[in-house]
N, C-alpha and C. Protein backbone atom coordinates (compact mmCIF):
# COMPACT_ATOMS: atom_id res chain seq x y z
N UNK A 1 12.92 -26.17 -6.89
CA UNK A 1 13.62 -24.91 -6.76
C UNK A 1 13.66 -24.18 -8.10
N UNK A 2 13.76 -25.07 -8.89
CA UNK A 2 14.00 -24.50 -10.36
C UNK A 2 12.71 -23.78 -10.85
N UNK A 3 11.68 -24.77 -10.35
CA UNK A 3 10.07 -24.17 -11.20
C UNK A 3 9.44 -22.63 -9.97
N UNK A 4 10.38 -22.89 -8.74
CA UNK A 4 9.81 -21.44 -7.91
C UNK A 4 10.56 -20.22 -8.87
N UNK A 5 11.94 -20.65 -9.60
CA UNK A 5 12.58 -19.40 -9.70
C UNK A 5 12.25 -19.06 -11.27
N UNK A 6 11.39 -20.00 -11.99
CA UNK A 6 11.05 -19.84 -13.28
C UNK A 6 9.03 -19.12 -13.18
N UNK A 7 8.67 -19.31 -11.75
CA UNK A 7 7.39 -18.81 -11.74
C UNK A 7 7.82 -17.41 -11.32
N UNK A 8 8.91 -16.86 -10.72
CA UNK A 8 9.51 -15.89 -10.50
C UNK A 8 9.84 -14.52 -11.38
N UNK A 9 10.46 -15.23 -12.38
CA UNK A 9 10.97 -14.89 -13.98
C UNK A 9 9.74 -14.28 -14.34
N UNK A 10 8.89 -15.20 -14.50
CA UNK A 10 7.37 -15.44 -15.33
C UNK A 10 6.63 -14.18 -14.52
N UNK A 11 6.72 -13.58 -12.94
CA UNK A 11 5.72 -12.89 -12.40
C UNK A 11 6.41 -11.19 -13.01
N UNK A 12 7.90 -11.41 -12.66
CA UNK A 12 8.73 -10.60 -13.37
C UNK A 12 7.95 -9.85 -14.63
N UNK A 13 8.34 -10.86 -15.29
CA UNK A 13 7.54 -10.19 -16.95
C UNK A 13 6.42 -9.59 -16.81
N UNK A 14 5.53 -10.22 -15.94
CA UNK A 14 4.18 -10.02 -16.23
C UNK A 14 3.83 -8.57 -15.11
N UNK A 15 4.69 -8.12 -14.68
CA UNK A 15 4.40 -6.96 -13.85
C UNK A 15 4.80 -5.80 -14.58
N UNK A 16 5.43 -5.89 -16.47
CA UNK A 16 5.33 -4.92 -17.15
C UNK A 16 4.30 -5.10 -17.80
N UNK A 17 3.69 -6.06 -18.01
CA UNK A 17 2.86 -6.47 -19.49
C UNK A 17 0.98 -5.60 -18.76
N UNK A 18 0.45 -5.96 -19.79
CA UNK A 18 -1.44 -5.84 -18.98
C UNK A 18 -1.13 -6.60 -17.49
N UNK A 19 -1.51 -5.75 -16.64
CA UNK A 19 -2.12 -6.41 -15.26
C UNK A 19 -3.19 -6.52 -14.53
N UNK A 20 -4.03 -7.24 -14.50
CA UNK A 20 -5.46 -7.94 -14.12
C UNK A 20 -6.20 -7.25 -13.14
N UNK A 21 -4.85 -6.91 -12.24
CA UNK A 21 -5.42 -5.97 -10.91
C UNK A 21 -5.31 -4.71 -11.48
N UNK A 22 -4.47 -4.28 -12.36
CA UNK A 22 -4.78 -2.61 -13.12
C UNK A 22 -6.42 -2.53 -13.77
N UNK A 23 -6.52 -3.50 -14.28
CA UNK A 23 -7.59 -3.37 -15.28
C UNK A 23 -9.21 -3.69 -14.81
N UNK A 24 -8.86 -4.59 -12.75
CA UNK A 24 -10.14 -4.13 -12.49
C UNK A 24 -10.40 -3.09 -11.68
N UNK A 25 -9.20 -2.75 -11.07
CA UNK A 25 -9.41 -1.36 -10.31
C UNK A 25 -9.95 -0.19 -11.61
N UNK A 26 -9.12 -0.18 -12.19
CA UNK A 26 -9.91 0.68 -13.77
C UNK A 26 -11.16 0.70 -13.58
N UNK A 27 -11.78 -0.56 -13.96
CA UNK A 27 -12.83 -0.78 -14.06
C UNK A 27 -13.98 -0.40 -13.10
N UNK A 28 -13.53 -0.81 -11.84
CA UNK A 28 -14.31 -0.10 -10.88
C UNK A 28 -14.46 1.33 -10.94
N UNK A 29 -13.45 2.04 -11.42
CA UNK A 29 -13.08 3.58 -11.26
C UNK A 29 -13.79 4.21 -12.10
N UNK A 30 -13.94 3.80 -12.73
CA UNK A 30 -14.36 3.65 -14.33
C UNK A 30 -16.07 4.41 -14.38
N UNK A 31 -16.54 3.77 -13.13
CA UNK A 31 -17.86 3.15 -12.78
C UNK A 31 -18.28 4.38 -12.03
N UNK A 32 -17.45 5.39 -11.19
CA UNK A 32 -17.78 6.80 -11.06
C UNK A 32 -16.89 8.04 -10.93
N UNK A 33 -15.50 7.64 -11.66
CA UNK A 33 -14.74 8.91 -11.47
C UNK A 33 -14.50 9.20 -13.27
N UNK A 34 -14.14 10.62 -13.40
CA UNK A 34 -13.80 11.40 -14.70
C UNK A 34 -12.93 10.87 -15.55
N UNK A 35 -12.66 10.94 -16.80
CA UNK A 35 -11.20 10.53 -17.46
C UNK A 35 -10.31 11.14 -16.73
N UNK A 36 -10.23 12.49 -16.66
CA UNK A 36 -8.71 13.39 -15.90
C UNK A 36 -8.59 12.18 -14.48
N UNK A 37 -9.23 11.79 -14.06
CA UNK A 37 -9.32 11.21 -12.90
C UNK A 37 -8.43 9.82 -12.40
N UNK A 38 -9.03 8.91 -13.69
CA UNK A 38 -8.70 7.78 -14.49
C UNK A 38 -7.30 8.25 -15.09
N UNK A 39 -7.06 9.16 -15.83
CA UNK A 39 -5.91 9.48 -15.98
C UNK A 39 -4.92 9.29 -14.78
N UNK A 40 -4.98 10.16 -14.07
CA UNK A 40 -4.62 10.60 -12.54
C UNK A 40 -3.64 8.97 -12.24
N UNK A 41 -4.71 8.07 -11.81
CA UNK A 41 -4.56 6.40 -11.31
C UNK A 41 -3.69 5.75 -12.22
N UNK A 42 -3.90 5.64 -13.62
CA UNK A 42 -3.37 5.34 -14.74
C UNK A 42 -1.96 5.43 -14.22
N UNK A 43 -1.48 7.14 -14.09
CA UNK A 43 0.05 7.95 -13.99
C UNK A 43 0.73 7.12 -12.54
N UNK A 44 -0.29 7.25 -12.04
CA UNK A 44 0.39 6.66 -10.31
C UNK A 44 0.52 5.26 -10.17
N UNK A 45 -0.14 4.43 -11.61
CA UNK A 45 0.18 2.91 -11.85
C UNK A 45 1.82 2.53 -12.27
N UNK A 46 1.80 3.89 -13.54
CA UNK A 46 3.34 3.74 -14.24
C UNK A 46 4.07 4.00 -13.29
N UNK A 47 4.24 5.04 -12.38
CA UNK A 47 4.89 5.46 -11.96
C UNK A 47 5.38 4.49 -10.49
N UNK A 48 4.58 3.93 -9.64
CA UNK A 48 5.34 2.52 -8.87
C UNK A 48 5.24 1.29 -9.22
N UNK A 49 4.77 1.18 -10.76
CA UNK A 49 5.13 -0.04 -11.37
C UNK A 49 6.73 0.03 -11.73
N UNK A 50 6.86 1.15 -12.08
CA UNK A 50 8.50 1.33 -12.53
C UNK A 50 9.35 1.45 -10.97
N UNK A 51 8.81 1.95 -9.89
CA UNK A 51 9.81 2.07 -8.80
C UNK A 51 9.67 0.64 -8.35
N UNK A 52 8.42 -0.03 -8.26
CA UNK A 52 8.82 -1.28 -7.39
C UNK A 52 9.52 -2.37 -8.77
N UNK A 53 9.44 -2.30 -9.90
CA UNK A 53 9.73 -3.12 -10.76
C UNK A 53 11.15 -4.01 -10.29
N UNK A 54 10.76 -5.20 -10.39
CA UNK A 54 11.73 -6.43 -9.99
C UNK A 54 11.69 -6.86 -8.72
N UNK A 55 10.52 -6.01 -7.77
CA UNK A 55 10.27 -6.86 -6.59
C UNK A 55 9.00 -7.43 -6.58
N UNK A 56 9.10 -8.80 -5.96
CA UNK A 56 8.03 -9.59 -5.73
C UNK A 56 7.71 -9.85 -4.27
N UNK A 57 6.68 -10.04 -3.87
CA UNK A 57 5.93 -10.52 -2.98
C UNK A 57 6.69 -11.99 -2.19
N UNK A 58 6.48 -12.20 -0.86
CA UNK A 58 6.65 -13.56 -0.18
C UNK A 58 5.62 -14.75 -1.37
N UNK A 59 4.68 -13.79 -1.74
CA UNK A 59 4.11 -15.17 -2.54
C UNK A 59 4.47 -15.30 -3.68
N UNK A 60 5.38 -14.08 -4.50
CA UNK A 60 6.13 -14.78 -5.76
C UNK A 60 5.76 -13.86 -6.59
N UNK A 61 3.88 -13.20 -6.53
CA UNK A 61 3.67 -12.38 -7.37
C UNK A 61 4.35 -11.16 -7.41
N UNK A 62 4.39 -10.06 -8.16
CA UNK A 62 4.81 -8.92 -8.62
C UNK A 62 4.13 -8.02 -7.42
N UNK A 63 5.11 -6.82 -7.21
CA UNK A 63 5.05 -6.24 -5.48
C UNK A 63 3.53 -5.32 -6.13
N UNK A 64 3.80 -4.83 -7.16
CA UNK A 64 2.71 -3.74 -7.49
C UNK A 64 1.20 -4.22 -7.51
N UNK A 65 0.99 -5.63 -7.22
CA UNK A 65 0.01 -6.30 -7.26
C UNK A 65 -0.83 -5.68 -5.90
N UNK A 66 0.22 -5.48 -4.69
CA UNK A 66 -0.37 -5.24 -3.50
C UNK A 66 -0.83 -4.22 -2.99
N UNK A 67 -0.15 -2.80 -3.57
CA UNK A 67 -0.54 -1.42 -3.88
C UNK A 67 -1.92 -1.31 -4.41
N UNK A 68 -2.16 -2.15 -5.99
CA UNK A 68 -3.16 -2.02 -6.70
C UNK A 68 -4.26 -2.52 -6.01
N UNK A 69 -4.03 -3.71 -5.22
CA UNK A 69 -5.07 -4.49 -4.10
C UNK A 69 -5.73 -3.68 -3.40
N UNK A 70 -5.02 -2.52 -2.54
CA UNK A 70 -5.32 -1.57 -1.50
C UNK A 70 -5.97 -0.70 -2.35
N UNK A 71 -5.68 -0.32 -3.28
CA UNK A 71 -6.72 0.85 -4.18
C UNK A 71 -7.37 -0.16 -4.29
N UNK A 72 -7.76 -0.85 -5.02
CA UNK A 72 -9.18 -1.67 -5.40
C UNK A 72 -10.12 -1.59 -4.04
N UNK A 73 -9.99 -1.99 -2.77
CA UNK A 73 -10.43 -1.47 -1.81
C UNK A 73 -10.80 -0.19 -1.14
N UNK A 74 -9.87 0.47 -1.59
CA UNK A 74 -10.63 1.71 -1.82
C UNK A 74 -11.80 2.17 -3.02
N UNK A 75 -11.42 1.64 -3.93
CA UNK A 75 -12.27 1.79 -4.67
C UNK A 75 -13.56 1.66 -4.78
N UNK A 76 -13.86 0.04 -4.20
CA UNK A 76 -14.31 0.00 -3.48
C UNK A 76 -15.73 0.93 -2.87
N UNK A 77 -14.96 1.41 -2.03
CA UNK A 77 -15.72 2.24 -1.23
C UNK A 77 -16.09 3.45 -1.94
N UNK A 78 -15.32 3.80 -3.08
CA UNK A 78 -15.71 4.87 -3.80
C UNK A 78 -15.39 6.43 -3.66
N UNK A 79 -13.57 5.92 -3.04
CA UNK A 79 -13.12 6.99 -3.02
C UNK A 79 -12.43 7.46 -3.92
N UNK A 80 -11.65 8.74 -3.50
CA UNK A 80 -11.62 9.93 -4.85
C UNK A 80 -10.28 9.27 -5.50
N UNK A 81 -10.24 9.95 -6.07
CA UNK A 81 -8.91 9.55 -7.23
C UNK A 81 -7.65 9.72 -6.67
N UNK A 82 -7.50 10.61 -6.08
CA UNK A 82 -6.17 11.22 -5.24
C UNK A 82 -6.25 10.31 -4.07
N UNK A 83 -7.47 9.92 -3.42
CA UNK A 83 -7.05 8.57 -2.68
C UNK A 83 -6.10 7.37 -3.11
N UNK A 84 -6.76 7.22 -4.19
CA UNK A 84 -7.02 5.48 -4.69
C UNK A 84 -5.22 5.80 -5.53
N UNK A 85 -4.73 7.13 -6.07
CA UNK A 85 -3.55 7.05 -6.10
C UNK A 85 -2.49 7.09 -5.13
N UNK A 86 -2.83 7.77 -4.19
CA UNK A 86 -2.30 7.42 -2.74
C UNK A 86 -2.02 6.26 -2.74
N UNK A 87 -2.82 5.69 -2.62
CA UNK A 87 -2.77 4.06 -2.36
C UNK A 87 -1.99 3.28 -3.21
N UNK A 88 -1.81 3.49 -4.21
CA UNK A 88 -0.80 2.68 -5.25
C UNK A 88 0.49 3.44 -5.28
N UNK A 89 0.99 4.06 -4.30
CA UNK A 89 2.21 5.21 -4.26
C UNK A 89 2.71 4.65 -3.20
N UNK A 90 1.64 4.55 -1.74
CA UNK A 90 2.17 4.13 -0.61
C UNK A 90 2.84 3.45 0.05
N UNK A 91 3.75 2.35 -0.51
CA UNK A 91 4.82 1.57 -0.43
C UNK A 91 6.23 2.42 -1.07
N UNK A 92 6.04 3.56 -2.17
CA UNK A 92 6.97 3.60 -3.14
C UNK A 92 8.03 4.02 -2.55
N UNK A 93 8.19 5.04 -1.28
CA UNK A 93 8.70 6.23 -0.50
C UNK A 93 9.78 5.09 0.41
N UNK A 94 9.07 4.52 1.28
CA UNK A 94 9.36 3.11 2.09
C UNK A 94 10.50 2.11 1.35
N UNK A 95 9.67 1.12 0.02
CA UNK A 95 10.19 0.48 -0.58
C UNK A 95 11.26 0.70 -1.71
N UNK A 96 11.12 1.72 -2.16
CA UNK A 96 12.00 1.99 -3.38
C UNK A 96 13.31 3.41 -3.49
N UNK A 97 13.51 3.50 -4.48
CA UNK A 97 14.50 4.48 -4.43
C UNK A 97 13.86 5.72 -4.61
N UNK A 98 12.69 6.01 -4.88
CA UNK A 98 12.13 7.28 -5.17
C UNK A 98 11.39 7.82 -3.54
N UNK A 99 11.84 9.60 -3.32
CA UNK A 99 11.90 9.86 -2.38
C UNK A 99 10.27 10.77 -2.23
N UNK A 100 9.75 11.32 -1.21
CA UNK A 100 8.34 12.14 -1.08
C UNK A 100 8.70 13.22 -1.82
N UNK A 101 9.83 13.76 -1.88
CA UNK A 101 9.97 15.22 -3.38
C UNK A 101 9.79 14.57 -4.58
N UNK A 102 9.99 13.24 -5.33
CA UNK A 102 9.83 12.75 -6.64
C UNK A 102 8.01 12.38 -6.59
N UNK A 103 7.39 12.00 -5.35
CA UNK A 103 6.10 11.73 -5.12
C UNK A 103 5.43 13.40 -5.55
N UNK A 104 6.31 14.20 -4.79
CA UNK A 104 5.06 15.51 -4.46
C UNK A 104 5.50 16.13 -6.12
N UNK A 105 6.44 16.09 -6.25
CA UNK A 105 6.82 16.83 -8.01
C UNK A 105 6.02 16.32 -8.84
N UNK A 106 5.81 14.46 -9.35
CA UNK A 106 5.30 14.07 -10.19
C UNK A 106 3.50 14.33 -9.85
N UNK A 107 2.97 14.28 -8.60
CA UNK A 107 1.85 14.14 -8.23
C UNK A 107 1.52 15.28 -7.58
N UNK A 108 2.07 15.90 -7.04
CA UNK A 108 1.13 17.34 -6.18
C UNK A 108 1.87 17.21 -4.64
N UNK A 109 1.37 17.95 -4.06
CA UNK A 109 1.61 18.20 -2.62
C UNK A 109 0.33 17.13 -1.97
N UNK A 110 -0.77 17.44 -2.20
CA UNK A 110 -2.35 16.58 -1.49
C UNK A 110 -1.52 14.88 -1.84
N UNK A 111 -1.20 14.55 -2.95
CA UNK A 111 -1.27 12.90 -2.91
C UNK A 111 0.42 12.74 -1.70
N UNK A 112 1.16 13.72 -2.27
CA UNK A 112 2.87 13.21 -1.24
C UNK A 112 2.69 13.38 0.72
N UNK A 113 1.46 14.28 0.36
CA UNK A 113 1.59 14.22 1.60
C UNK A 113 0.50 13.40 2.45
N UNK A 114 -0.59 12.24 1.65
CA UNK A 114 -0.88 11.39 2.31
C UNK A 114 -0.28 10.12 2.14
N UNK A 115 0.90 9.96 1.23
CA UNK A 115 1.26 8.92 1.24
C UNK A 115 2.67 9.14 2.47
N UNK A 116 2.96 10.07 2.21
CA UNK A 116 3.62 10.76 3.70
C UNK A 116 3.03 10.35 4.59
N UNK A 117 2.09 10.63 5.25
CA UNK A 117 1.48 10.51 6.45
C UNK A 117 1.32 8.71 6.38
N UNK A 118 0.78 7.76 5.48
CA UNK A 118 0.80 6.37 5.74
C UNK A 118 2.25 6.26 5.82
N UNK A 119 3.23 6.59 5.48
CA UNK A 119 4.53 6.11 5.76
C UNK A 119 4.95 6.67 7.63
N UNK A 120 4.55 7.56 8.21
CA UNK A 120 4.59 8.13 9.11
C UNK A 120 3.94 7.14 10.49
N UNK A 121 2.83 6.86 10.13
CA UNK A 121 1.87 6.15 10.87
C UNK A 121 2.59 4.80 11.09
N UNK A 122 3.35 3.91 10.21
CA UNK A 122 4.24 2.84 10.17
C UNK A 122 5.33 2.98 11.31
N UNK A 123 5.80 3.98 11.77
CA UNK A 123 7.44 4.19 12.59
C UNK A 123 7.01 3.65 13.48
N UNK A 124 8.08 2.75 14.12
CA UNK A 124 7.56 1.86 15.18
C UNK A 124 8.26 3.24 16.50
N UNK A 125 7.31 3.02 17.63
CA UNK A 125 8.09 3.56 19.05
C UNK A 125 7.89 2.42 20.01
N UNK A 126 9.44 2.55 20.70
CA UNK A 126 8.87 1.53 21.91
C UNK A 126 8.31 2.03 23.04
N UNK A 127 7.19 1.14 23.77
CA UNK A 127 6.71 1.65 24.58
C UNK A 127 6.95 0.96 26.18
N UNK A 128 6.54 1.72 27.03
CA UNK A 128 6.71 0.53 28.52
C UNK A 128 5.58 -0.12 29.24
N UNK A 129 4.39 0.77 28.53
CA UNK A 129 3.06 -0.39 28.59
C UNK A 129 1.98 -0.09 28.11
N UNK A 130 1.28 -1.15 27.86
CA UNK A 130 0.49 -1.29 27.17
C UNK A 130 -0.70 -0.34 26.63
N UNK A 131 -1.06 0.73 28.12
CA UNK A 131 -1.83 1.81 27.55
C UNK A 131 -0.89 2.84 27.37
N UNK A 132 0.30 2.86 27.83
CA UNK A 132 1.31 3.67 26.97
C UNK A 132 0.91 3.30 25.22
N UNK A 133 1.03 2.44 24.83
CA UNK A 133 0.95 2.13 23.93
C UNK A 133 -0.52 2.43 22.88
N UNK A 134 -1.24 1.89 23.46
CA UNK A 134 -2.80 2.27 22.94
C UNK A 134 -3.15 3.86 22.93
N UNK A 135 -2.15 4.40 23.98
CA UNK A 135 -2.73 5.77 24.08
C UNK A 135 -2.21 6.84 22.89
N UNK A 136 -0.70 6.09 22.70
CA UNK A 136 0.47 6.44 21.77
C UNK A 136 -0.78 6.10 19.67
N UNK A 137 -1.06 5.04 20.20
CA UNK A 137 -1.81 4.84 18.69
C UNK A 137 -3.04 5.74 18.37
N UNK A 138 -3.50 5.90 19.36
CA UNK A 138 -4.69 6.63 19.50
C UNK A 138 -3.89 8.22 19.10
N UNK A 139 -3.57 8.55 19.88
CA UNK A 139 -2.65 9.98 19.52
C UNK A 139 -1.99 9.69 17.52
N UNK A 140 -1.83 9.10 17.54
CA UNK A 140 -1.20 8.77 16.26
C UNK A 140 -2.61 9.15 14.88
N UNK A 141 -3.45 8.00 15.36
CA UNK A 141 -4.55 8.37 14.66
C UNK A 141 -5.18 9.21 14.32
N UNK A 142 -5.15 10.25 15.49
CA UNK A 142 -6.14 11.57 15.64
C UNK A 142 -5.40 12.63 14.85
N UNK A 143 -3.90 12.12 15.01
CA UNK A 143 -3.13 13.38 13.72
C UNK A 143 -3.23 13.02 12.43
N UNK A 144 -3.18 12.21 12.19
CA UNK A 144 -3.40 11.73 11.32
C UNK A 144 -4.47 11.75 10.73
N UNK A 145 -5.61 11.99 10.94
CA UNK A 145 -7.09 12.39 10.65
C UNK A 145 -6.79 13.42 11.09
N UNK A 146 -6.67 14.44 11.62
CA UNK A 146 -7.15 15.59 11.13
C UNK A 146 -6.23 16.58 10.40
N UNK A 147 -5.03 16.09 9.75
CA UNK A 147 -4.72 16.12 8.51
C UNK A 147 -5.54 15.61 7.56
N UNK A 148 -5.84 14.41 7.08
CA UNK A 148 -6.57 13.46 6.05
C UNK A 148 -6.77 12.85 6.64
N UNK A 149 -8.58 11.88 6.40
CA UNK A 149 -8.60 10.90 6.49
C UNK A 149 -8.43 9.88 5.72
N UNK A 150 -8.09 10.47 4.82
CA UNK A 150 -7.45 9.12 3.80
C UNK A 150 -6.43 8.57 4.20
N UNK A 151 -5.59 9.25 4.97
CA UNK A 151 -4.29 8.66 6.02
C UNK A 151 -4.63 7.53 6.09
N UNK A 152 -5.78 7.46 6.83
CA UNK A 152 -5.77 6.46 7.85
C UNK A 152 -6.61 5.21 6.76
N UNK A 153 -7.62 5.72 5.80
CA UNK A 153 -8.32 4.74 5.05
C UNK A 153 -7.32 3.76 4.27
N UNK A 154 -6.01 4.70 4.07
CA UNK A 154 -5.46 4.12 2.83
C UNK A 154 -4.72 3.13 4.03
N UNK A 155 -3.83 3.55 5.00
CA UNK A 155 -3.49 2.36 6.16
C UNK A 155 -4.44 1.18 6.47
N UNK A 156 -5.67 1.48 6.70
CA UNK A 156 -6.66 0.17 7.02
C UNK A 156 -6.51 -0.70 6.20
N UNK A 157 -7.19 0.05 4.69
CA UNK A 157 -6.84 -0.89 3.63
C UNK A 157 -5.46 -1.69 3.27
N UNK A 158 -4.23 -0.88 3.63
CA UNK A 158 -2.96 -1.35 3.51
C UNK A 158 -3.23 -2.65 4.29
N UNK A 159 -3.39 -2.89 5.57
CA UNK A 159 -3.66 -4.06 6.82
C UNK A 159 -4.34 -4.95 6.75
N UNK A 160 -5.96 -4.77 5.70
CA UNK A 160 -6.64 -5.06 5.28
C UNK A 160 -5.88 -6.16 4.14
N UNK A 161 -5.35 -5.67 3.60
CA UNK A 161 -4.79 -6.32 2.38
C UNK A 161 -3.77 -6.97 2.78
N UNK A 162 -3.12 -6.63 3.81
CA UNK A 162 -1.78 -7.75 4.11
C UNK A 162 -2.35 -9.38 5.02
N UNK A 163 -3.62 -9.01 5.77
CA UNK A 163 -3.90 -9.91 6.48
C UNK A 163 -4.28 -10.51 5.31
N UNK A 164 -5.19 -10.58 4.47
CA UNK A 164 -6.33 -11.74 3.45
C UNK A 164 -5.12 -12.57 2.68
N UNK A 165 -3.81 -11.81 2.98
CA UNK A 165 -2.57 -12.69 2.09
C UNK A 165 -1.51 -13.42 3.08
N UNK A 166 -1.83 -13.20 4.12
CA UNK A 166 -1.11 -13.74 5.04
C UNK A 166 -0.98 -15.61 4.91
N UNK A 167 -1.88 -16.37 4.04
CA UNK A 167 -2.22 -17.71 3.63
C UNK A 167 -0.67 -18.15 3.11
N UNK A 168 0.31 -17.04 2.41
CA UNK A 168 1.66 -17.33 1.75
C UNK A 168 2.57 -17.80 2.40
N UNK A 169 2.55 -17.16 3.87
CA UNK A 169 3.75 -17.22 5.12
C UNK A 169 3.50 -18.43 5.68
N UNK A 170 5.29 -18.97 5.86
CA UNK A 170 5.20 -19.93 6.64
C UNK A 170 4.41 -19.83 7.91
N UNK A 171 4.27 -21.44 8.81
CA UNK A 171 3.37 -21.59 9.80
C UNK A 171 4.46 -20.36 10.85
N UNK A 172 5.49 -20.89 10.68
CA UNK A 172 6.68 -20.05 11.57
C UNK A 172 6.42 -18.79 11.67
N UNK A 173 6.39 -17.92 10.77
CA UNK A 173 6.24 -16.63 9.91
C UNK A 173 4.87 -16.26 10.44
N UNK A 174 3.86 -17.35 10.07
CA UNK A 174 2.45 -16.48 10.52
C UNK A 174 2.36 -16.35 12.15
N UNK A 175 3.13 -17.27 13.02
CA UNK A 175 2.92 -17.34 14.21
C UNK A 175 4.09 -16.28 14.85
N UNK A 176 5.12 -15.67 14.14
CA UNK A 176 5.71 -14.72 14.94
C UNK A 176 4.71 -13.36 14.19
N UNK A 177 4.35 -13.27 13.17
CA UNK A 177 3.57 -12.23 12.90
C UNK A 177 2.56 -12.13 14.21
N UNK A 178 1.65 -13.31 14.69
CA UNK A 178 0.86 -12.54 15.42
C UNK A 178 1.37 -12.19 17.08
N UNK A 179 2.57 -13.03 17.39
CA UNK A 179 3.32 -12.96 17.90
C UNK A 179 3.76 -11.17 18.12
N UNK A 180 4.48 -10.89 17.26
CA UNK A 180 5.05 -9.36 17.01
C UNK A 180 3.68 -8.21 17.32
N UNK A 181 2.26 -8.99 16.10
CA UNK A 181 1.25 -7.98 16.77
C UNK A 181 1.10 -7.69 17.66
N UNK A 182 0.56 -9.06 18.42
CA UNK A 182 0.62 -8.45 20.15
C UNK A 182 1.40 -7.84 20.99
N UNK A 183 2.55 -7.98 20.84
CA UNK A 183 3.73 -7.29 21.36
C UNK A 183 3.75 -5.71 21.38
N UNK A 184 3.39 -5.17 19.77
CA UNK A 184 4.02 -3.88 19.10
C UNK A 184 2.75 -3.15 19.82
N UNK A 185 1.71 -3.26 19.85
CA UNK A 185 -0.17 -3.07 20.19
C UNK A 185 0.43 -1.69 19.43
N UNK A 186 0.51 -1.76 18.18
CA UNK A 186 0.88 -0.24 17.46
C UNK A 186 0.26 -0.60 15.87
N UNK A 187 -0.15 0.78 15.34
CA UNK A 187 -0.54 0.40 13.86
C UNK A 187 0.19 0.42 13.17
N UNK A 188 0.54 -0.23 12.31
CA UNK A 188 1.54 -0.31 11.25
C UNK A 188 1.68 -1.22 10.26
């Protein structure tokens, strides 16, 4: 108990210091977007490194690790900058104390309002069946794209990135997760 809450401490620190996942998403970025650009990612690093600061992950690491994950995947693919900051914002609205006016002030209207829209796409509705349901996601999607499709890229990737970590959760935990999936048949 003692060495979980001292690897804890330890992830703590290290989610102010250099971070590994900052420096290869950089790197990738690096590889075809502008300095102003790189700048851009840089600002949207400080900025939910400081809102999520002091939360960690079910697996212990530092929360901003998982943001930066989802941009790296975007990156990835070689999207634009205002994506890939999207993506490291998109928990902040949800998770933290900073609201979509501190998003759209520090960043613009284009990045608050796709990290808006991934927070949007999350609201659970209940449904009474099943193609109620599919039809409800489908409708969901299509607004959502044709606002942005980064909406929806930066969500995949969000899902994308929660499943490959799903290895952390108890057996309990992983089996009501898929449990709940099937149930919700909703994106989120």
């Amino acid at each position: 108990m003692a060495e979980t809450s001292n690897l804890k401490k330890t992830n703590l620190n290290r989610q102010s210091s250099s971070n590994p996942a900052l420096n290869s998403l950089l790197k990738k970025s690096k590889l075809y977007l502008n300095t102003n650009q790189i700048i851009l990612i840089r600002e949207a690093y400080t900025f939910s490194n400081a809102s999520h600061k002091g939360q960690l992950r079910k697996s212990g690491e530092p929360y901003i690790n998982h943001p930066l994950s989802v941009a790296s995947i975007l990156a990835d693919m070689k999207m634009d900058a205002v994506c890939i900051a999207a993506a490291i914002l998109h928990d902040v609205v949800e998770d933290t104390a900073a609201g979509k006016e501190d998003i759209e002030k520090k960043f613009g209207l284009e990045i608050s309002r796709i990290v808006d829209g991934v927070s949007k796409i999350d609201k659970n509705i209940k449904f009474l069946s099943r193609d109620e349901a599919q039809a409800e996601n489908f409708s969901k999607m299509m607004l959502a794209m044709s606002d942005d499709l980064r909406v929806i890229l930066v969500k995949l990737a969000d899902r994308l990135h929660n499943m490959r970590t799903l290895d952390c959760l108890s057996k309990e935990k992983k089996q009501n997760f898929k449990l709940k999936k099937k149930k919700k048949l909703t994106i989120d």
